[in-house]
Protein backbone atom coordinates (compact mmCIF):
# COMPACT_ATOMS: atom_id res chain seq x y z
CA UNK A 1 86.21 74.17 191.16
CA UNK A 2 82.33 73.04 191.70
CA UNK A 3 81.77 75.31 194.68
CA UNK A 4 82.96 78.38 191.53
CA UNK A 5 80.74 76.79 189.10
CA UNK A 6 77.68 76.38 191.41
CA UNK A 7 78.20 79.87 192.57
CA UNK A 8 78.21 81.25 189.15
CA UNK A 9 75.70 79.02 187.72
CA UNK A 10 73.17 81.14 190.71
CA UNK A 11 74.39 84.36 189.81
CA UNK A 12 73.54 83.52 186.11
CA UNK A 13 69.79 81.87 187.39
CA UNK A 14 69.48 84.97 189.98
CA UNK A 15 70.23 87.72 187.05
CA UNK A 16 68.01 85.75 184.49
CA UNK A 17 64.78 86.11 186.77
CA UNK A 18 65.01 89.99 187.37
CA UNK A 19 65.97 90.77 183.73
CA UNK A 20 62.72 88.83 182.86
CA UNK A 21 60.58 90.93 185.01
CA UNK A 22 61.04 94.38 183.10
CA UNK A 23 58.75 95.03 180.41
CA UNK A 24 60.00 96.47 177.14
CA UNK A 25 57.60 99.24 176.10
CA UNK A 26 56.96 98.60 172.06
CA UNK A 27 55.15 101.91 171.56
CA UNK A 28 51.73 102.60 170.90
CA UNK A 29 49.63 99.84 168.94
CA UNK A 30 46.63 102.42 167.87
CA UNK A 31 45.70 102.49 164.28
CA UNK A 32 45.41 105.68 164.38
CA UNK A 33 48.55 108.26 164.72
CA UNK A 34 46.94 111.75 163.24
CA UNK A 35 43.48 112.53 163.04
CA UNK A 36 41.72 114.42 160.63
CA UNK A 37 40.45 117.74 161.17
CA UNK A 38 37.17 117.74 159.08
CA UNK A 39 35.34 114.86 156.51
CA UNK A 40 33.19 115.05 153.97
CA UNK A 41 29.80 113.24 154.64
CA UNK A 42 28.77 113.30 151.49
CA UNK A 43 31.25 110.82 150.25
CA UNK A 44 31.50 108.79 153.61
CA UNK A 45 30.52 105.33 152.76
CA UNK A 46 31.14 103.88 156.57
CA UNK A 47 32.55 104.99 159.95
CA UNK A 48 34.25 102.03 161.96
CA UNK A 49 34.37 102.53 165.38
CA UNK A 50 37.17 100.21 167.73
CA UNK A 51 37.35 99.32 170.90
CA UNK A 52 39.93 100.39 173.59
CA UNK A 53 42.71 97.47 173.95
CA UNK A 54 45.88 96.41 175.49
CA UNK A 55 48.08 98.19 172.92
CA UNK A 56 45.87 101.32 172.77
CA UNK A 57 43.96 103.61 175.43
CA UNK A 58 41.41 105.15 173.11
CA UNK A 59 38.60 104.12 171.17
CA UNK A 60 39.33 104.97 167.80
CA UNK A 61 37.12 106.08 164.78
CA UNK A 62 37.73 105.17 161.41
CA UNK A 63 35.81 106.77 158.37
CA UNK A 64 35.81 105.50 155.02
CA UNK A 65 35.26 107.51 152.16
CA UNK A 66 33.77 106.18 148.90
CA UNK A 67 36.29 108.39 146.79
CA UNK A 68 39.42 107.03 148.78
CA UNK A 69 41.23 103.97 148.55
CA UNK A 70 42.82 104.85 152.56
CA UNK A 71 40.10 105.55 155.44
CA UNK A 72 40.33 108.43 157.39
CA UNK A 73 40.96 108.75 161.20
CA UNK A 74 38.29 111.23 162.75
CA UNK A 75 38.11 112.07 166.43
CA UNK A 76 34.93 111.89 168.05
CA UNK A 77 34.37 115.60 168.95
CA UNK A 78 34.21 116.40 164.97
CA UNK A 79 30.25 118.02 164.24
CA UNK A 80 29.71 115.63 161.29
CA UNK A 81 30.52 112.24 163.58
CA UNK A 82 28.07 113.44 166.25
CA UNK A 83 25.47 113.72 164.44
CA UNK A 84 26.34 111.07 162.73
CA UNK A 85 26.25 108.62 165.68
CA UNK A 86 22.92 110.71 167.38
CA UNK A 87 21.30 109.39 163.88
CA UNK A 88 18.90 112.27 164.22
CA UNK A 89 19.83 113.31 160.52
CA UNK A 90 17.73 111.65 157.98
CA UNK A 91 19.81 112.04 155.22
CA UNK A 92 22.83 110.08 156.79
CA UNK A 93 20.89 107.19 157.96
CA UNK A 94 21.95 105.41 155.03
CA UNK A 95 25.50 105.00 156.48
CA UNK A 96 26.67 102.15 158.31
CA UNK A 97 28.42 102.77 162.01
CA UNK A 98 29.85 99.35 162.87
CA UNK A 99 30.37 99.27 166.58
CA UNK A 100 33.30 96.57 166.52
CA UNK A 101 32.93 94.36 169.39
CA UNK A 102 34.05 95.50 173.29
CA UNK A 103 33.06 99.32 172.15
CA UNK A 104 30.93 101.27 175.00
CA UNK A 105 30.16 104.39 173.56
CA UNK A 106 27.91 106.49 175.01
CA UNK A 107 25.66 109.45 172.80
């Protein structure tokens, strides 16, 4: 009777230490899931811009707009954020770009 219980009490340690080595994949942790296609920068009040990070792959930019209560998900390739982050336009210097910290962007 002990030998059956040691024996299964290993099987039962054995089992427990492999099963705790797979990692469950949760799904993507980005804030953003759709991007939008175009903003107006006119009634941008701020463009956020995060960090790559354990749950997501991509540096993400985030535009808030002064006439909507939910920001806006941009990609970087849109005209407007370019030369919005160049900040060769005079007339959009007056909008913030927080660089939230651990971004390396490059312009």
């Amino acid at each position: 009777m002990d030998n059956k219980c040691t024996i299964l009490i290993s099987i039962i340690l054995l089992s427990a230490a492999g099963i705790q080595g797979f990692s469950i994949s949760r799904g993507s942790r980005c804030l953003c899931t759709k991007l939008a296609n175009r903003i107006n920068v006119l009634a941008l009040e701020k463009l956020e811009i995060f960090p790559s990070s354990p749950g997501c792959e991509r540096i993400e930019y985030i535009a808030t707009l002064k006439n909507s209560p939910t920001p806006k998900c941009v990609s970087p390739h849109l005209f407007e954020v370019r030369v919005l982050l160049s900040g060769r336009n005079r007339q959009l210097k007056h909008i913030p770009v927080i660089r939230h910290p651990g971004t390396k962007t490059t312009n």
